[in-house]
Structure formats: C-alpha cells, structure tokens
N, C-alpha and C. Protein backbone atom coordinates (compact mmCIF):
# COMPACT_ATOMS: atom_id res chain seq x y z
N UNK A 1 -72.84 132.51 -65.21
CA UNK A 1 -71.60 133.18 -65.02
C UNK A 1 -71.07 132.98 -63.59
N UNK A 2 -71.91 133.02 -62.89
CA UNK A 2 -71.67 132.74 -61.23
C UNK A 2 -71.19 131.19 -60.91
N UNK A 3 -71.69 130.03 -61.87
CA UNK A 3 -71.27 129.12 -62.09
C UNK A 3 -70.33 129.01 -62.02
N UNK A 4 -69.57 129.24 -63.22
CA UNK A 4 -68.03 129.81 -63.53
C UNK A 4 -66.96 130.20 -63.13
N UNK A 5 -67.37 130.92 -61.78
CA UNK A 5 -66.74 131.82 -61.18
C UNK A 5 -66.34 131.18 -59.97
N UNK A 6 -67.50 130.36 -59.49
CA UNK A 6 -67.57 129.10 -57.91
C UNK A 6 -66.48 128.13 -58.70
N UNK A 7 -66.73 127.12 -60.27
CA UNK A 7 -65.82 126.38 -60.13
C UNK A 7 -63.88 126.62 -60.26
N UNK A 8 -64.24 127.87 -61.09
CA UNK A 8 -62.98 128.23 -61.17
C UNK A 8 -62.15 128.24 -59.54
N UNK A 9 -63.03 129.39 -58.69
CA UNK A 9 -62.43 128.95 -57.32
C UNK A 9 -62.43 127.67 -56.53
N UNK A 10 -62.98 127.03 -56.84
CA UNK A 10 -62.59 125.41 -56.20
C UNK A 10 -61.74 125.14 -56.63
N UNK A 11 -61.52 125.30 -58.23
CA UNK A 11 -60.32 124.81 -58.81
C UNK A 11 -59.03 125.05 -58.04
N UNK A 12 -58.93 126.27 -57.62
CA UNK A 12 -58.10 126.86 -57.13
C UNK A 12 -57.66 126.45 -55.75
N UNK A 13 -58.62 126.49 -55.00
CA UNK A 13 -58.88 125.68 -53.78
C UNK A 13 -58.03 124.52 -53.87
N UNK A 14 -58.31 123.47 -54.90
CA UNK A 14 -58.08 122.18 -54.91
C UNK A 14 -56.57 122.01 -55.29
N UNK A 15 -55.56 123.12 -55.83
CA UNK A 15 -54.44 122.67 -55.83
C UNK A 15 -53.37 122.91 -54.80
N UNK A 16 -53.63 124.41 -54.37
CA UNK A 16 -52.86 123.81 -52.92
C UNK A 16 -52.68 122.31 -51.86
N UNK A 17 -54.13 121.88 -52.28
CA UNK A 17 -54.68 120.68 -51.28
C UNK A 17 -53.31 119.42 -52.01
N UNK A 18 -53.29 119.78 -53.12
CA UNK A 18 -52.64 118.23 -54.06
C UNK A 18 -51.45 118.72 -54.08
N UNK A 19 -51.28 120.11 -54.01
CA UNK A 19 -49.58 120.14 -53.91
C UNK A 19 -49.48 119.80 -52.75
N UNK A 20 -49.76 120.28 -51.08
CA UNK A 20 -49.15 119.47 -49.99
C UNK A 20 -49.45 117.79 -49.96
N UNK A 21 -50.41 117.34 -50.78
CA UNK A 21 -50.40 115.84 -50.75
C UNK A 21 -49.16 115.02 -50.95
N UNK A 22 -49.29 115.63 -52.59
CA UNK A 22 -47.87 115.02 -52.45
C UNK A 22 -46.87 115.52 -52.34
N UNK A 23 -46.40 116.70 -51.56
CA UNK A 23 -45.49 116.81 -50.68
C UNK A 23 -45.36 116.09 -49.50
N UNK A 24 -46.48 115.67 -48.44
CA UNK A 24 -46.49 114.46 -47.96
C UNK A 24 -46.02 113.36 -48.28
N UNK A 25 -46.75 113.27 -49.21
CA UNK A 25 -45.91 111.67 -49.70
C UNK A 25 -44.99 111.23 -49.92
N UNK A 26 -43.87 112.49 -50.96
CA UNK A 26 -42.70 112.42 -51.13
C UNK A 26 -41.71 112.19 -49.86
N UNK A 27 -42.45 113.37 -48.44
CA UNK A 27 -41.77 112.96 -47.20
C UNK A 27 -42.00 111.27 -46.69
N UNK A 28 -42.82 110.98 -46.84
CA UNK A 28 -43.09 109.25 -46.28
C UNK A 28 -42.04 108.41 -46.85
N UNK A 29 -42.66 108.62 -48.07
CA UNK A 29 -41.58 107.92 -48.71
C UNK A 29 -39.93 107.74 -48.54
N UNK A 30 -39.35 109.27 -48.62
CA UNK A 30 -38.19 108.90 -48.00
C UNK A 30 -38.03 109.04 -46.50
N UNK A 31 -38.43 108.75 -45.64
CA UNK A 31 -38.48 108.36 -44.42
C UNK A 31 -38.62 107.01 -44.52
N UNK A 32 -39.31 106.57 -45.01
CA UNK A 32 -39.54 105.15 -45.20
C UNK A 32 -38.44 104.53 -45.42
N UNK A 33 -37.86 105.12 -46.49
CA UNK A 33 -36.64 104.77 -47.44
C UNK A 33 -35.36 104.79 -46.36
N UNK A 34 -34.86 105.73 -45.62
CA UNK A 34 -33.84 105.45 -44.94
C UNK A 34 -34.54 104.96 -43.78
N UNK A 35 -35.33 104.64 -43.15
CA UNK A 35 -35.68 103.55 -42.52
C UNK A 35 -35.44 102.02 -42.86
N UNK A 36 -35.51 102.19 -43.83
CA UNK A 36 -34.85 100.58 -44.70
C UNK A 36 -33.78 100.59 -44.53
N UNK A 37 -33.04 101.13 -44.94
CA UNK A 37 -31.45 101.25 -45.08
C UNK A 37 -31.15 101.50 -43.89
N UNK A 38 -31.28 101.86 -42.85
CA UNK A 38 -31.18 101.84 -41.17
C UNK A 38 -31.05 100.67 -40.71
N UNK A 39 -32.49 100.23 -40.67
CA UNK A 39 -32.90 99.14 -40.08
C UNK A 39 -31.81 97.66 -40.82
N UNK A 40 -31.54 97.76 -41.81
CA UNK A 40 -30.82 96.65 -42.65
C UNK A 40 -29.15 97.15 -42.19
N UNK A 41 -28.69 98.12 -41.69
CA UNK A 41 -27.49 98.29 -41.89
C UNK A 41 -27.01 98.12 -40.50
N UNK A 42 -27.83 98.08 -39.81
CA UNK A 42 -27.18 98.50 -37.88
C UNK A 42 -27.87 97.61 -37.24
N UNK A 43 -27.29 97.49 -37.01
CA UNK A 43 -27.74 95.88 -34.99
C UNK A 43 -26.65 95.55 -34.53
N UNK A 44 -27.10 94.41 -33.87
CA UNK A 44 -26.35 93.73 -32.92
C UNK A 44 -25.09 92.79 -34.35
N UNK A 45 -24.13 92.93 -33.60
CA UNK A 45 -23.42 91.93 -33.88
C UNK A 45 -23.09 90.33 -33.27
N UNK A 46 -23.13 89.60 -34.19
CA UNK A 46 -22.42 88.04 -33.74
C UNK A 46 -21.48 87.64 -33.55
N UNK A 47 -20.92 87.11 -32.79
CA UNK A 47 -19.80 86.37 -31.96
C UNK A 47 -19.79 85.20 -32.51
N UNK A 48 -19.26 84.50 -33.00
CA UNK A 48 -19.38 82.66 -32.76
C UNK A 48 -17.67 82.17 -32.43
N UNK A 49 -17.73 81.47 -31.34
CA UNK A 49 -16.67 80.83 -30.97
C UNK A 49 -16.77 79.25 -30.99
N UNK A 50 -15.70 78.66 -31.93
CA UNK A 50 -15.85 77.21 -32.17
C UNK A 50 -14.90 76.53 -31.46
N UNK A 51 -14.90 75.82 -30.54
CA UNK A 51 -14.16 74.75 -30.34
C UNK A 51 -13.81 73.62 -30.62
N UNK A 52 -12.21 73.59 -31.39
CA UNK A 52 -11.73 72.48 -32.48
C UNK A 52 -10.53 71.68 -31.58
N UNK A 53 -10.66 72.01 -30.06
CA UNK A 53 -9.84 71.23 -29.47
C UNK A 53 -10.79 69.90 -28.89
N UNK A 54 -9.72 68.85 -28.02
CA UNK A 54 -10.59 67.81 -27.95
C UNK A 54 -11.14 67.79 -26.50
N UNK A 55 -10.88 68.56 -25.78
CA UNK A 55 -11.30 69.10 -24.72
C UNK A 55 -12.26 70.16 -24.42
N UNK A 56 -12.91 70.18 -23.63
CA UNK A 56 -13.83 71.14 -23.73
C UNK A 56 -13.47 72.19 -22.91
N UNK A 57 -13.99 73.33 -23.26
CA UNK A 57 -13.23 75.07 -23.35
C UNK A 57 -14.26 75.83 -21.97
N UNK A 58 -13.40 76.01 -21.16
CA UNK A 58 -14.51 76.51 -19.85
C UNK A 58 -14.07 78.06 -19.68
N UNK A 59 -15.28 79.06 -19.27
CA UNK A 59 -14.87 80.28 -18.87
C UNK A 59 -14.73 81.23 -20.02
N UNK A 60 -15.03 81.23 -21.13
CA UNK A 60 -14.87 81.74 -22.52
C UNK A 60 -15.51 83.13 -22.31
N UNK A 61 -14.57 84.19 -22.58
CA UNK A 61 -14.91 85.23 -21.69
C UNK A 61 -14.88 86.30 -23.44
N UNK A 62 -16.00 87.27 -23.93
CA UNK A 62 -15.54 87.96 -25.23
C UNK A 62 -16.01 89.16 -24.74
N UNK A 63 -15.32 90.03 -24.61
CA UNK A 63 -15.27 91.60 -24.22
C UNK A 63 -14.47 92.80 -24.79
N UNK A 64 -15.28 93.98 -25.06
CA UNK A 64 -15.10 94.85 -25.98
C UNK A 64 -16.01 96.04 -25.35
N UNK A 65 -16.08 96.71 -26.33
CA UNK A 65 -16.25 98.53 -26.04
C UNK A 65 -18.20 98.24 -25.32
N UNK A 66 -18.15 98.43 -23.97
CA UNK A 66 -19.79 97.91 -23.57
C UNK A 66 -20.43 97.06 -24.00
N UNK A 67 -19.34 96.12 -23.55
CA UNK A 67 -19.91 94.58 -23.36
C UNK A 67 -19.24 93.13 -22.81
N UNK A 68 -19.31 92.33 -22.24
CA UNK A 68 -18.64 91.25 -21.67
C UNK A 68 -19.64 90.45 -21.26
N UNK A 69 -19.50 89.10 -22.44
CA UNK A 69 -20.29 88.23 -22.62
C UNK A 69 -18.78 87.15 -22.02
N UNK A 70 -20.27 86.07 -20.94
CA UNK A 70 -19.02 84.98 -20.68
C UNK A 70 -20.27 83.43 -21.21
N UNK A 71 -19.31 82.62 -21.72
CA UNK A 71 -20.01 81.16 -22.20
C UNK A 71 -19.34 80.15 -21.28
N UNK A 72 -20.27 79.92 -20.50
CA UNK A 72 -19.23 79.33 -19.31
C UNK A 72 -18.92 77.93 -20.02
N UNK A 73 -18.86 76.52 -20.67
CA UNK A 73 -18.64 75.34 -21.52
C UNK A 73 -18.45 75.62 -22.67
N UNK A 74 -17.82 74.93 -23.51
CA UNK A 74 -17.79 74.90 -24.86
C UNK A 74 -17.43 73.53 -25.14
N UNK A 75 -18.08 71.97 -25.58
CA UNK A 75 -17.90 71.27 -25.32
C UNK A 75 -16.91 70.92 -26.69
N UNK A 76 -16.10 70.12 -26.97
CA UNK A 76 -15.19 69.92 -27.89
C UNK A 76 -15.83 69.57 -29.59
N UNK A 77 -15.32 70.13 -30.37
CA UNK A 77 -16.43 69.93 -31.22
C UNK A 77 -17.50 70.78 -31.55
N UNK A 78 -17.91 71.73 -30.96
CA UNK A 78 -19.10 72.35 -30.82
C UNK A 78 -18.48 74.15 -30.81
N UNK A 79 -20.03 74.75 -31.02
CA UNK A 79 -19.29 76.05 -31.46
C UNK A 79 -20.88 77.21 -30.70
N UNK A 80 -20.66 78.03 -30.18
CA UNK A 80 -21.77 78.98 -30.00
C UNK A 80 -21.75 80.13 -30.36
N UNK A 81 -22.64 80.93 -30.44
CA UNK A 81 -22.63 82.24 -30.88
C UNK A 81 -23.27 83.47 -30.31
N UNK A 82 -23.37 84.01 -29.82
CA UNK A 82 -23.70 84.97 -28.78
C UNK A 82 -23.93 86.58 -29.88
N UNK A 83 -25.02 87.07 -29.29
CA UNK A 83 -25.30 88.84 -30.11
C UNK A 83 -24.33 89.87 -29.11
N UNK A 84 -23.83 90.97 -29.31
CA UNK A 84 -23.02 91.89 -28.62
C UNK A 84 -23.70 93.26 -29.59
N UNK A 85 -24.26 94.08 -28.35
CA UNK A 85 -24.04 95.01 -28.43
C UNK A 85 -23.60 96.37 -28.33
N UNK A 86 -22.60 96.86 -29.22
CA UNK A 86 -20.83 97.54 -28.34
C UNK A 86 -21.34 99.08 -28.57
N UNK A 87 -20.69 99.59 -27.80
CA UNK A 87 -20.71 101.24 -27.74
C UNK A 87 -20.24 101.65 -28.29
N UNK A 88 -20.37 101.82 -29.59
CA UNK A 88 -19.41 102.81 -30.51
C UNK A 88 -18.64 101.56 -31.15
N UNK A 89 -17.34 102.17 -31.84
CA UNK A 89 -15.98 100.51 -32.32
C UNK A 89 -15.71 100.28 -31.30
N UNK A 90 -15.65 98.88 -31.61
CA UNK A 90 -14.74 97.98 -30.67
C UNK A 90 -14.29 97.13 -30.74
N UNK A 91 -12.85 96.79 -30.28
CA UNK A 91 -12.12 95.53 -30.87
C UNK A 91 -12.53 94.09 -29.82
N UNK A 92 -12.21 93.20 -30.30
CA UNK A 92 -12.53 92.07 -29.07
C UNK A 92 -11.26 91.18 -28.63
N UNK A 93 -11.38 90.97 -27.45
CA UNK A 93 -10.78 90.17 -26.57
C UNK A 93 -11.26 89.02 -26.19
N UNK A 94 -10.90 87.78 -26.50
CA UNK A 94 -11.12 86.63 -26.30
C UNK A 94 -10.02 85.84 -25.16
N UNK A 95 -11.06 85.41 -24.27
CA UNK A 95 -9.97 84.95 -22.82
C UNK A 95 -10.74 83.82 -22.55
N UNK A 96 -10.47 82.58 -22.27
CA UNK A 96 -10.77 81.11 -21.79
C UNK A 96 -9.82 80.88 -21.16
N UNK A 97 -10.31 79.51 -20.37
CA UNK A 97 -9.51 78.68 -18.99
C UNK A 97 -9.17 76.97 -20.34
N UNK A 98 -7.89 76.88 -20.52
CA UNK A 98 -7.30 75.64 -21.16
C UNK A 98 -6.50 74.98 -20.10
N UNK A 99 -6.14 73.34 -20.31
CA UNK A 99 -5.41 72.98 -19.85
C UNK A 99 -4.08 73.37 -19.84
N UNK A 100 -4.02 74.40 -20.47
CA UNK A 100 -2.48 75.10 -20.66
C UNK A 100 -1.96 76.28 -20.05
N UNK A 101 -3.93 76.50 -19.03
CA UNK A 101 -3.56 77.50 -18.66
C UNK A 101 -5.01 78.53 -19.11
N UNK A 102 -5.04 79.78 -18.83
CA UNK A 102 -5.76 80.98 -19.16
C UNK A 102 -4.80 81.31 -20.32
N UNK A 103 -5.92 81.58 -21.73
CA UNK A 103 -5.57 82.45 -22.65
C UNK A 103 -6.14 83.24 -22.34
N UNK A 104 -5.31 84.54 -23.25
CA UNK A 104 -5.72 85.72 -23.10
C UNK A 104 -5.18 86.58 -24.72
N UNK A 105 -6.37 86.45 -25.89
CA UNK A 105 -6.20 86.99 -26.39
C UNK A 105 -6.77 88.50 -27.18
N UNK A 106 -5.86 89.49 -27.34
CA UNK A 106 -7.20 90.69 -27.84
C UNK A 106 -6.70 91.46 -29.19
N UNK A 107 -7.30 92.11 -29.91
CA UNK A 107 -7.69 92.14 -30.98
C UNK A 107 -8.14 91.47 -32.01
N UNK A 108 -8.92 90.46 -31.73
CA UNK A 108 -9.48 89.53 -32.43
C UNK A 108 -10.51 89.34 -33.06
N UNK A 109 -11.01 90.87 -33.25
CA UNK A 109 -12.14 91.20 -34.61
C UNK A 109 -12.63 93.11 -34.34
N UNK A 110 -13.46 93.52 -35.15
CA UNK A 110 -13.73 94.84 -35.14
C UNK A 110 -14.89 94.64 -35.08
N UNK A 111 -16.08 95.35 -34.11
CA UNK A 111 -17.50 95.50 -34.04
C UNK A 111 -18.13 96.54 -33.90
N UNK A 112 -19.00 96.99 -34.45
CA UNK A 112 -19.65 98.73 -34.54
C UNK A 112 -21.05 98.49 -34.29
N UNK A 113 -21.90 97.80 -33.75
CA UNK A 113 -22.93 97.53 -33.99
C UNK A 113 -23.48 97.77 -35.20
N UNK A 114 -22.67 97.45 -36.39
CA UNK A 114 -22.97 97.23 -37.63
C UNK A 114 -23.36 95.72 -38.62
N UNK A 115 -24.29 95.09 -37.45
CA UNK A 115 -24.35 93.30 -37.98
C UNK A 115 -23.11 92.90 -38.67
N UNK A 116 -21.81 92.62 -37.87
CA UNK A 116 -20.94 92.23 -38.01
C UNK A 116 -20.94 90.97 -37.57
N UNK A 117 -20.05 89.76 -38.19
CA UNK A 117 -19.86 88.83 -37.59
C UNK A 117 -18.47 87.99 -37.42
N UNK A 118 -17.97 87.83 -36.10
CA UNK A 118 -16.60 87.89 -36.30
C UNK A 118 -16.70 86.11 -35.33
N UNK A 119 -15.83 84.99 -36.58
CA UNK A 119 -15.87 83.82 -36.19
C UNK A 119 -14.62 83.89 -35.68
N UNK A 120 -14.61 83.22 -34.20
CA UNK A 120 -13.49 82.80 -33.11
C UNK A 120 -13.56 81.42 -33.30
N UNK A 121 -12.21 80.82 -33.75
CA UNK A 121 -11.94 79.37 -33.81
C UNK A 121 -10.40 79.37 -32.68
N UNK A 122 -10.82 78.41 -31.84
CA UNK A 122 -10.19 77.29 -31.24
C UNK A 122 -9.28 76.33 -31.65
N UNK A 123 -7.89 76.70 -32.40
CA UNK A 123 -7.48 75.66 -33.18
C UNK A 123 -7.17 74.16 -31.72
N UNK A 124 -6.68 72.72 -32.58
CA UNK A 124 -6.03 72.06 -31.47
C UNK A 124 -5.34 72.22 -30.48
N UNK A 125 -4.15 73.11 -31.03
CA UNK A 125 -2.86 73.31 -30.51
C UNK A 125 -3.53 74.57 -29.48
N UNK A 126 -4.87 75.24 -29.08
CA UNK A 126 -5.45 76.13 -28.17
C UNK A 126 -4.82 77.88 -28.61
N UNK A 127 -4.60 77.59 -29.81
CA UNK A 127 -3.95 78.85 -30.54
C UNK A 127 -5.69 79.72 -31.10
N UNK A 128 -5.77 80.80 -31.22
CA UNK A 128 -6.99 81.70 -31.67
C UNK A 128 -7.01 81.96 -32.73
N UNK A 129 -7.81 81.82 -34.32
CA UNK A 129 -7.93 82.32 -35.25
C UNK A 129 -9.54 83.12 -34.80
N UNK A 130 -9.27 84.15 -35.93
CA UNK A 130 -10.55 84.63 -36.50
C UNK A 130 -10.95 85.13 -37.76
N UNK A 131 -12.04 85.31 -38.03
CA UNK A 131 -12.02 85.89 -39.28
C UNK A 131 -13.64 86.57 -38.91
N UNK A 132 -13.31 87.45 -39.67
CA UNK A 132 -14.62 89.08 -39.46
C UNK A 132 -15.42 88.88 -40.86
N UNK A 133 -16.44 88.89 -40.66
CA UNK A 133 -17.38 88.43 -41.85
C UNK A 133 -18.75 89.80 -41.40
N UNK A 134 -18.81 90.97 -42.94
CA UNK A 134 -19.46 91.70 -42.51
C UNK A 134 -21.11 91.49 -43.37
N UNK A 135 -21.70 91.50 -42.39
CA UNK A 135 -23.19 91.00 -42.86
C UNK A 135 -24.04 92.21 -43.70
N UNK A 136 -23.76 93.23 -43.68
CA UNK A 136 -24.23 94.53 -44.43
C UNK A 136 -25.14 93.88 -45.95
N UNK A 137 -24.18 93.10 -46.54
CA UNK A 137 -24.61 93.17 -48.16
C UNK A 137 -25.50 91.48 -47.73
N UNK A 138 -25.83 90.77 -46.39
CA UNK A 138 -26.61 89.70 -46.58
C UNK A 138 -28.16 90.18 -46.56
N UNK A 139 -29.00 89.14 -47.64
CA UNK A 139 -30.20 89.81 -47.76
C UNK A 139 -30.47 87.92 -48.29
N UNK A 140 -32.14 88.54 -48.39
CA UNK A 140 -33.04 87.25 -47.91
C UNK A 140 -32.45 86.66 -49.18
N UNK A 141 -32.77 87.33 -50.39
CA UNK A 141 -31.95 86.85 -51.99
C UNK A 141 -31.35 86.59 -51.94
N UNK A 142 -30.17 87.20 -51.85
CA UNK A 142 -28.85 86.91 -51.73
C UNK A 142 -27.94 87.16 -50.59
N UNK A 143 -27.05 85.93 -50.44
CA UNK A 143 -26.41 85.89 -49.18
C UNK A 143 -25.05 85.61 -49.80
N UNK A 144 -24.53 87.23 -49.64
CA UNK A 144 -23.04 87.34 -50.34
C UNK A 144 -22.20 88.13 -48.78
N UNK A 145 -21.61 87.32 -48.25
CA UNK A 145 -20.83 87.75 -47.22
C UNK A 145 -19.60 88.40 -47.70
N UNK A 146 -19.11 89.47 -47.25
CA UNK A 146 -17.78 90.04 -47.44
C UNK A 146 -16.56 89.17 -46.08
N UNK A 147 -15.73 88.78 -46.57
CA UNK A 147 -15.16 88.39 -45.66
C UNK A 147 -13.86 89.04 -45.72
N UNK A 148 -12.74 89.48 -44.44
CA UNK A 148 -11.75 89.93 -44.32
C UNK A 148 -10.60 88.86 -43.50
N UNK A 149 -9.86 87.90 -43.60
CA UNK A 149 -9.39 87.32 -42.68
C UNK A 149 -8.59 88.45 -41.48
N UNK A 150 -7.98 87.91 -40.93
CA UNK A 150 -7.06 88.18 -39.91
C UNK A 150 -6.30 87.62 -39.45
C-alpha cells in the first residue's frame, strides 16, 4: 500500500516537471522562429551603380539617411556595388564628376535596412536611371525578386 502511495506521488511530481518542459520548448521554438524571420528580413542594403557611358565615372558619391559611400572610378562598362547601412528610411542621392560637369541627382531609390537593392545605371547621354529591387522574398530556392521601377 505504501508502494502505491510513493508512486502515485512521483507521478505527481513528474507532471509539473513535463508541463514546464514543454513550456520551454514551445518558448525556443518561437524565438527561434522570429529569429528566422528577423534575420531573413533586415540587413544591409545594396547599391550597384553601372556605368554605360564610354568614359569612365570619377567621384561617385551615394548618400542617404547615415551613410555616404564614395567609389572613387567607375571604369566604362563596368558596374560596382557597395552594402549601406541607413538609419531608419532613406532616400538616395547619387552625385559623380562627368565630363559635363558634376551630377547631382536625389531621390533615386528607398532604403530601410531592409536588404533592399536599388540598381543605379549610368545611361550614355550621363542621364540616371534606377530601379529598386526588394530582396525580402529572395531565398536559396527560390530567387523571385519584386521589382518596382522608377
């Protein structure tokens, strides 16, 4: 009878122990879980500026909300890409030294440190396109870019 009585209380013992277990676990787990979705949704953003003139592009200056990245060459033909990481939104300003002179152009993409990637093209004529390409939905599987022109 005393038997009985010891396992019954272990029994008892033993489920508090398995209810905080997996109450633990359930916490890991989603910690874990928006740790994924964190880590995949927020960084640095990319810059790439291409140069499609036949001259090469000196002084290439891209600055926005805490940050000012300068690429001092850009040889004709050729294109680089630089990480930025901005304080909060921020729009960008793109400024280079041309034979035509200093451009100076700004609003030329949106960046949140949300792995954004906003391509700066150099047309011939030293005119600025861009287009904002948001990296959120790229994954090792699948690489489906959202793109927005401008």
């Amino acid at each position: 009878m005393e038997d009985a009585k010891e396992m019954e209380s272990s029994k008892q013992a033993a489920i508090p122990v398995l209810g905080i277990s997996i109450f633990v676990l359930c916490l890991v787990g989603m910690f874990s879980t928006l740790w994924l979705i964190h880590g995949n949704t927020y960084g640095p953003d990319r810059i790439t500026v291409s140069n499609q003139t036949s001259k090469p592009l000196s002084n290439v200056l891209l600055i926005g909300n805490g940050f000012k990245e300068e690429i001092p060459r850009i040889p004709p033909g050729q294109s680089v890409t630089v990480e930025v990481d901005p304080a909060g939104d921020s729009g960008l300003t793109v400024q280079f030294s041309s034979p035509k002179g200093v451009v100076n152009k700004s609003d030329m993409g949106y960046l949140c440190g949300c792995k954004f990637h906003v391509q700066i093209t150099i047309l011939p004529n030293y005119e600025v396109k861009s287009d904002l390409i948001s990296l959120r939905r790229e994954t090792p599987a699948r690489n489906e870019l959202v793109r927005a022109e401008q």
